[in-house]
N, C-alpha and C. Protein backbone atom coordinates (compact mmCIF):
# COMPACT_ATOMS: atom_id res chain seq x y z
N UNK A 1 157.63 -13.00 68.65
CA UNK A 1 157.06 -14.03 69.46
C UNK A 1 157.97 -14.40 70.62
N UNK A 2 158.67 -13.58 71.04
CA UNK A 2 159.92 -13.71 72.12
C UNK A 2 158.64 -14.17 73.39
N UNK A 3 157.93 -13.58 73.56
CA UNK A 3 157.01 -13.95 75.09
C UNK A 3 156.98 -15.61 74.91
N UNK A 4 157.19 -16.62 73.79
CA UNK A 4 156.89 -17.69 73.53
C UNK A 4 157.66 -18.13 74.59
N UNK A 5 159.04 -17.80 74.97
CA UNK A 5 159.99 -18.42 75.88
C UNK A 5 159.68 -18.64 77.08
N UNK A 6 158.93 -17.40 77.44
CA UNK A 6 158.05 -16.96 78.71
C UNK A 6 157.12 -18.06 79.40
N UNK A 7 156.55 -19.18 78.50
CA UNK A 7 155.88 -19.50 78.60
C UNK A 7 156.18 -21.18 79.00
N UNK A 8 155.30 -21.96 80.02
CA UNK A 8 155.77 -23.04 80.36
C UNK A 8 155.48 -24.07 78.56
N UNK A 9 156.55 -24.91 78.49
CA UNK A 9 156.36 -25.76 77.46
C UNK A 9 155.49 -26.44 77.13
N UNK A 10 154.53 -26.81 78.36
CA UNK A 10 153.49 -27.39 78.26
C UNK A 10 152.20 -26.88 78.31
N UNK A 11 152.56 -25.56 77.68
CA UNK A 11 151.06 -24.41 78.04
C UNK A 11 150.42 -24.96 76.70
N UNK A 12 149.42 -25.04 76.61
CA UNK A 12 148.80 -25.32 75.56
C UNK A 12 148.47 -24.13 74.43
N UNK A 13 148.60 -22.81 74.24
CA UNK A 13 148.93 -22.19 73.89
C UNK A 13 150.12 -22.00 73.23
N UNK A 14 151.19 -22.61 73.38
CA UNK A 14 152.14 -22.60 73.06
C UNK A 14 152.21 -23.62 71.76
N UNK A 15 151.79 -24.60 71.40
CA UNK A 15 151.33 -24.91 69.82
C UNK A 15 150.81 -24.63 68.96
N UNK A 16 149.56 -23.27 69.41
CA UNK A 16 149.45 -23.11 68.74
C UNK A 16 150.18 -21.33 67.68
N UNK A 17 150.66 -20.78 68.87
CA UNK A 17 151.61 -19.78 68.42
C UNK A 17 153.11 -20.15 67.55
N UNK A 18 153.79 -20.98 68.54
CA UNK A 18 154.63 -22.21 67.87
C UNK A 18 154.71 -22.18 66.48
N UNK A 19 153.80 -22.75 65.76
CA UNK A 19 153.28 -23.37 64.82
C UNK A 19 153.29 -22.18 63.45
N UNK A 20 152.96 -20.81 64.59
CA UNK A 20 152.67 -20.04 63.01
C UNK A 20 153.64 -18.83 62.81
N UNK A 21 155.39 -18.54 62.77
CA UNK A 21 155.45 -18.36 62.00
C UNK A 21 155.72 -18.50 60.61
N UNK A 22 156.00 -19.19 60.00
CA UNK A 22 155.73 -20.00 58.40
C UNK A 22 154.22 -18.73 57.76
N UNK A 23 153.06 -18.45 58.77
CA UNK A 23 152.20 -17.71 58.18
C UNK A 23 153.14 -15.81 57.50
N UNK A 24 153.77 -15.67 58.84
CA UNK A 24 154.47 -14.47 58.20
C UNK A 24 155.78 -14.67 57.28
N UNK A 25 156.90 -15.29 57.60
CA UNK A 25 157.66 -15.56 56.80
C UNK A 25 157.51 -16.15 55.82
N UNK A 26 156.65 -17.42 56.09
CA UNK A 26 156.41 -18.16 54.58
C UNK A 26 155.21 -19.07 54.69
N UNK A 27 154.32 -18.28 54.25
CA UNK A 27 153.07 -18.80 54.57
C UNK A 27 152.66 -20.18 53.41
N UNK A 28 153.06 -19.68 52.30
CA UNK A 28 152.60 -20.51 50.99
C UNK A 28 153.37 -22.09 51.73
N UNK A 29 154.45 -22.42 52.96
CA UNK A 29 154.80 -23.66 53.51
C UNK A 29 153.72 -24.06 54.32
N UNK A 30 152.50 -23.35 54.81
CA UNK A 30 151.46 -23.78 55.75
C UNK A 30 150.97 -25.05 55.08
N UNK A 31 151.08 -26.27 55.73
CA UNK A 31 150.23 -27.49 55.15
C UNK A 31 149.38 -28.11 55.91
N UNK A 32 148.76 -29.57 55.57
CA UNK A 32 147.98 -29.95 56.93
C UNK A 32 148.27 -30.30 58.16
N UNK A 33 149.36 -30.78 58.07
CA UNK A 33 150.56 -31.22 59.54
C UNK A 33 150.57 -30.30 60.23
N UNK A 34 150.96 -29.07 59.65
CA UNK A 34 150.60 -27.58 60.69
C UNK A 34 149.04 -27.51 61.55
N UNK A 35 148.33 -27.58 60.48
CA UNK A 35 146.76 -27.29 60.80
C UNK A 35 146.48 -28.44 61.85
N UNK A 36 147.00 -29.70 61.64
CA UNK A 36 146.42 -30.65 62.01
C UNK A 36 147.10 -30.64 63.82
N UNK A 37 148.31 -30.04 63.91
CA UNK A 37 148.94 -30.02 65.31
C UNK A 37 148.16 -29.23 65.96
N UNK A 38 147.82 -28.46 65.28
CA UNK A 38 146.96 -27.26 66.25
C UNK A 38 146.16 -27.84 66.80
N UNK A 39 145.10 -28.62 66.07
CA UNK A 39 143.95 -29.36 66.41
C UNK A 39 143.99 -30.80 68.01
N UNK A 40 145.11 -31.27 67.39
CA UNK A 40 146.28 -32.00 68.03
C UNK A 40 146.41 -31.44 69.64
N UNK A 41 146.48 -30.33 69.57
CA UNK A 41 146.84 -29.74 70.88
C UNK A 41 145.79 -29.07 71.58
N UNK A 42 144.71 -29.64 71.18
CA UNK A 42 143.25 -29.52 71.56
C UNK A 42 142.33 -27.97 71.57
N UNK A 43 143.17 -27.48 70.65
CA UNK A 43 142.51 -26.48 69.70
C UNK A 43 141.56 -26.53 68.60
N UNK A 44 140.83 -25.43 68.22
CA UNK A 44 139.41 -25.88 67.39
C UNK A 44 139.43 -24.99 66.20
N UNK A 45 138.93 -24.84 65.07
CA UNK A 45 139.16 -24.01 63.67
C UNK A 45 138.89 -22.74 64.41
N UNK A 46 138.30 -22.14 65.09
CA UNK A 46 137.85 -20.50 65.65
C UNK A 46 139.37 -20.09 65.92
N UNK A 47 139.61 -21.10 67.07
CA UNK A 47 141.00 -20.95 67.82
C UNK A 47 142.29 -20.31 66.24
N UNK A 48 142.57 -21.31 65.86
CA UNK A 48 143.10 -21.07 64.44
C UNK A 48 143.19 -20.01 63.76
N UNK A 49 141.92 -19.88 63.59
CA UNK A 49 141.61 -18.47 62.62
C UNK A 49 142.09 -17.36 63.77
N UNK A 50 141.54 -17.24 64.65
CA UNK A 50 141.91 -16.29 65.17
C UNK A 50 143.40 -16.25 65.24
N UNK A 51 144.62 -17.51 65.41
CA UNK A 51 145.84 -16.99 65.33
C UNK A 51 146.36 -16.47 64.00
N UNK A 52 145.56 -16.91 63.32
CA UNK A 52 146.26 -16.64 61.70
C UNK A 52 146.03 -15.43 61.27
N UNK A 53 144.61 -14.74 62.03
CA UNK A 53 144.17 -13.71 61.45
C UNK A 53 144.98 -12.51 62.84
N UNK A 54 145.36 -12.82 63.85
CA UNK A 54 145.98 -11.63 64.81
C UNK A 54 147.31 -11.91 63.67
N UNK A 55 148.18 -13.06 63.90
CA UNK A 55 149.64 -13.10 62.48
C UNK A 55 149.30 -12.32 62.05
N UNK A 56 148.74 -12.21 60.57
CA UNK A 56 148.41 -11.54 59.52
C UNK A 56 148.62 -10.23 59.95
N UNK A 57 147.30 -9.44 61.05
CA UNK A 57 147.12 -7.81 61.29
C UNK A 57 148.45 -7.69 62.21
N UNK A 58 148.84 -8.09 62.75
CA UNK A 58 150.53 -7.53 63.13
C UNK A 58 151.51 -7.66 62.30
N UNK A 59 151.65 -8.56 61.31
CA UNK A 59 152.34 -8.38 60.31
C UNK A 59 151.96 -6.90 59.33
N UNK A 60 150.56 -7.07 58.95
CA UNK A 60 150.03 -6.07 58.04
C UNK A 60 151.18 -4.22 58.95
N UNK A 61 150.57 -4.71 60.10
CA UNK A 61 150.64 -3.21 60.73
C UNK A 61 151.89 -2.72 60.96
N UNK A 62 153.24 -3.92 61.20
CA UNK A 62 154.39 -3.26 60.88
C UNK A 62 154.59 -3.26 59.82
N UNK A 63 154.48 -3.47 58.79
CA UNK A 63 154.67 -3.20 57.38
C UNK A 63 154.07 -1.74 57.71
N UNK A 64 152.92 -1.28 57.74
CA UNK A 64 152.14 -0.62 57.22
C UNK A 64 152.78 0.89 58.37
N UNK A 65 152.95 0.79 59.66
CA UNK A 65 153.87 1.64 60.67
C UNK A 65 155.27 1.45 59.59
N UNK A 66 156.13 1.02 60.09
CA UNK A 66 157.35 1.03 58.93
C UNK A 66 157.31 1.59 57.70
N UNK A 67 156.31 1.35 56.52
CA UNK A 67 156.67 1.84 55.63
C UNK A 67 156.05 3.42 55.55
N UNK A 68 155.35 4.09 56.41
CA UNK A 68 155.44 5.80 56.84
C UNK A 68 156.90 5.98 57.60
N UNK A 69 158.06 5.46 58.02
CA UNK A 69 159.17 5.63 58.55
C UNK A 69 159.03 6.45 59.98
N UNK A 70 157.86 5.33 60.53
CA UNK A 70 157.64 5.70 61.82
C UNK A 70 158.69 4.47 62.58
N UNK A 71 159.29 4.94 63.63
CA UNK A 71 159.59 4.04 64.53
C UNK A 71 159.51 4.75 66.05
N UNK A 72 159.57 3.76 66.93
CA UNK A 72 159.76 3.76 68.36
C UNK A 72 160.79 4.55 68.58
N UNK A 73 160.72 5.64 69.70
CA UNK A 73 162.26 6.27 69.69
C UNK A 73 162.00 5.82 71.41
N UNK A 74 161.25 5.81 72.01
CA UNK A 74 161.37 5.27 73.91
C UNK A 74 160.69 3.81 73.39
N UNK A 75 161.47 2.47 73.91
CA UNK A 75 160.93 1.18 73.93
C UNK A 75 160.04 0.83 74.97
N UNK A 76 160.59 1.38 76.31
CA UNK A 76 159.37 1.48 77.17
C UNK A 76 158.36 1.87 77.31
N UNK A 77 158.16 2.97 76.68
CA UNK A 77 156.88 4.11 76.71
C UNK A 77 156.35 3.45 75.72
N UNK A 78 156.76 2.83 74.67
CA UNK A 78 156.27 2.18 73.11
C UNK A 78 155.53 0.88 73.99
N UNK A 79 156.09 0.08 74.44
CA UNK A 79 155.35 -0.98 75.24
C UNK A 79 154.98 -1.19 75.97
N UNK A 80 154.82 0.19 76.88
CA UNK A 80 153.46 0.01 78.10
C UNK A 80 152.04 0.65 77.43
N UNK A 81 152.51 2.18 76.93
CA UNK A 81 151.75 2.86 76.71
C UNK A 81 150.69 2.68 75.16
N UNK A 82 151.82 2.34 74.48
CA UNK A 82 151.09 1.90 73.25
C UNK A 82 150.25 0.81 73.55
N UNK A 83 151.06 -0.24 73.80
CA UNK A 83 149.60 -2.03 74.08
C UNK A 83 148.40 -1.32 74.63
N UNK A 84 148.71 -0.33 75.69
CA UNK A 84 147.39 0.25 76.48
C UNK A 84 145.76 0.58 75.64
N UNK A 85 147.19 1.22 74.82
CA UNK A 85 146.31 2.37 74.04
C UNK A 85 145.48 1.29 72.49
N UNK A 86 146.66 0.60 72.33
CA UNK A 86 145.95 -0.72 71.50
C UNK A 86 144.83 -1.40 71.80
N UNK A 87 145.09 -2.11 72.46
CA UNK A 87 144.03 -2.50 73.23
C UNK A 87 142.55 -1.86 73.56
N UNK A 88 142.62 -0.22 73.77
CA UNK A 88 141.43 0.09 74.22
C UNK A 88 140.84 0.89 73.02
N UNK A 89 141.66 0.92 72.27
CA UNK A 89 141.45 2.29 71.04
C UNK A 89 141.76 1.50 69.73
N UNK A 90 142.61 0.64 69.48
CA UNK A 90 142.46 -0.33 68.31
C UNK A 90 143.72 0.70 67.71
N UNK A 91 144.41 -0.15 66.55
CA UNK A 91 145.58 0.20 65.89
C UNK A 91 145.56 1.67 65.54
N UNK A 92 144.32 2.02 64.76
CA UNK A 92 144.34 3.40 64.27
C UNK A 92 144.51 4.67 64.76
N UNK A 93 143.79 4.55 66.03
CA UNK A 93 144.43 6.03 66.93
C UNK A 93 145.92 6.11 67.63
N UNK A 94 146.41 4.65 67.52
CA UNK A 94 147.53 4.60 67.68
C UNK A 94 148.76 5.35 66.64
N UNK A 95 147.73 4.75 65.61
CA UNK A 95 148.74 5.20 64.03
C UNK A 95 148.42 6.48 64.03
N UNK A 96 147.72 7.13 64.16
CA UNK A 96 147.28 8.48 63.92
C UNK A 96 148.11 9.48 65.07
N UNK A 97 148.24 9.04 66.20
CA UNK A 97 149.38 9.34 67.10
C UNK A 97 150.83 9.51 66.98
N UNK A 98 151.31 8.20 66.13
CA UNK A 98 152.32 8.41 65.68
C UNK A 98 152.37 9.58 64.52
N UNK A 99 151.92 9.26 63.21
CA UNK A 99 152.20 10.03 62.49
C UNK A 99 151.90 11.48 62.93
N UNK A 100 151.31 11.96 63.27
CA UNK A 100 151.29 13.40 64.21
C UNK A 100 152.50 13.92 64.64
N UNK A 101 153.07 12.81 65.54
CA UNK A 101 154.41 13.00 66.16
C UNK A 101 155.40 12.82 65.15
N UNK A 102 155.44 12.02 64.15
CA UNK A 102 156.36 12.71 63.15
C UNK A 102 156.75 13.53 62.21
N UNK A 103 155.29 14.00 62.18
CA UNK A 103 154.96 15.40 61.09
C UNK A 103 155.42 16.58 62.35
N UNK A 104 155.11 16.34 63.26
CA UNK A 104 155.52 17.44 64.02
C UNK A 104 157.06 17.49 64.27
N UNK A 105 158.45 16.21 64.03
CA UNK A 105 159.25 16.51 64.12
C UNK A 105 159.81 16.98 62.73
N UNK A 106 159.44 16.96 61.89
CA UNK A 106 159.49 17.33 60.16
C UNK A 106 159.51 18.70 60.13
C-alpha cells in the first residue's frame, strides 16, 4: 500500500485503504470502529466490500504466485507490463505467463 503516501491526506480514499490492513495481517482485529470510519468518511457498504474483497484477491494471489516460487526477476517490466496485462486479461493469463517462463527456465 506504499501508493498510500502518494496520496493527498485528505483524499477520501485514503480511509478507506488506510483502514484495511488488519484484513491481511490480522483480519480476526476487524471491528465496528473500523467499519464504522469507513462509513465516516463518506463511504457506503459496496465501497467496503469492494476494498475487502480487492485485500483479500491480492493477498490470495501473492500467496498463490509465491507459493509456485515464481518471482519478478525485472521490477519494471513486472510493473508496467504486468498491471497492463492485469487489468485487461485478469490474474490468470498473467499466472499462466509466468509459470511458462519458469518451466522454461527449469
Amino acid at each position: 500500500m506504499s501508493f498510500l503516501r502518494s496520496l493527498p491526506k485528505d483524499a477520501k480514499i485514503f480511509d478507506v485503504f488506510a483502514s484495511r490492513p488488519e484484513v491481511t495481517e490480522s483480519p480476526h482485529k476487524v471491528v465496528a470502529k473500523d467499519i464504522e470510519a469507513v462509513y465516516e468518511a463518506g463511504w457506503n457498504e459496496a465501497a467496503l466490500h469492494d476494498v475487502v474483497l480487492v485485500t483479500c484477491i491480492a493477498s490470495f494471489m501473492n500467496r498463490f504466485v509465491f507459493g509456485f516460487g515464481i518471482a519478478a526477476t525485472d521490477q519494471a517490466t513486472y510493473k508496467g507490463a504486468a498491471g497492463a496485462a492485469i487489468a485487461s486479461d485478469g490474474y490468470a493469463s498473467r499466472f499462466r505467463k509466468l509459470l511458462e517462463e519458469k518451466n522454461a527456465e527449469e
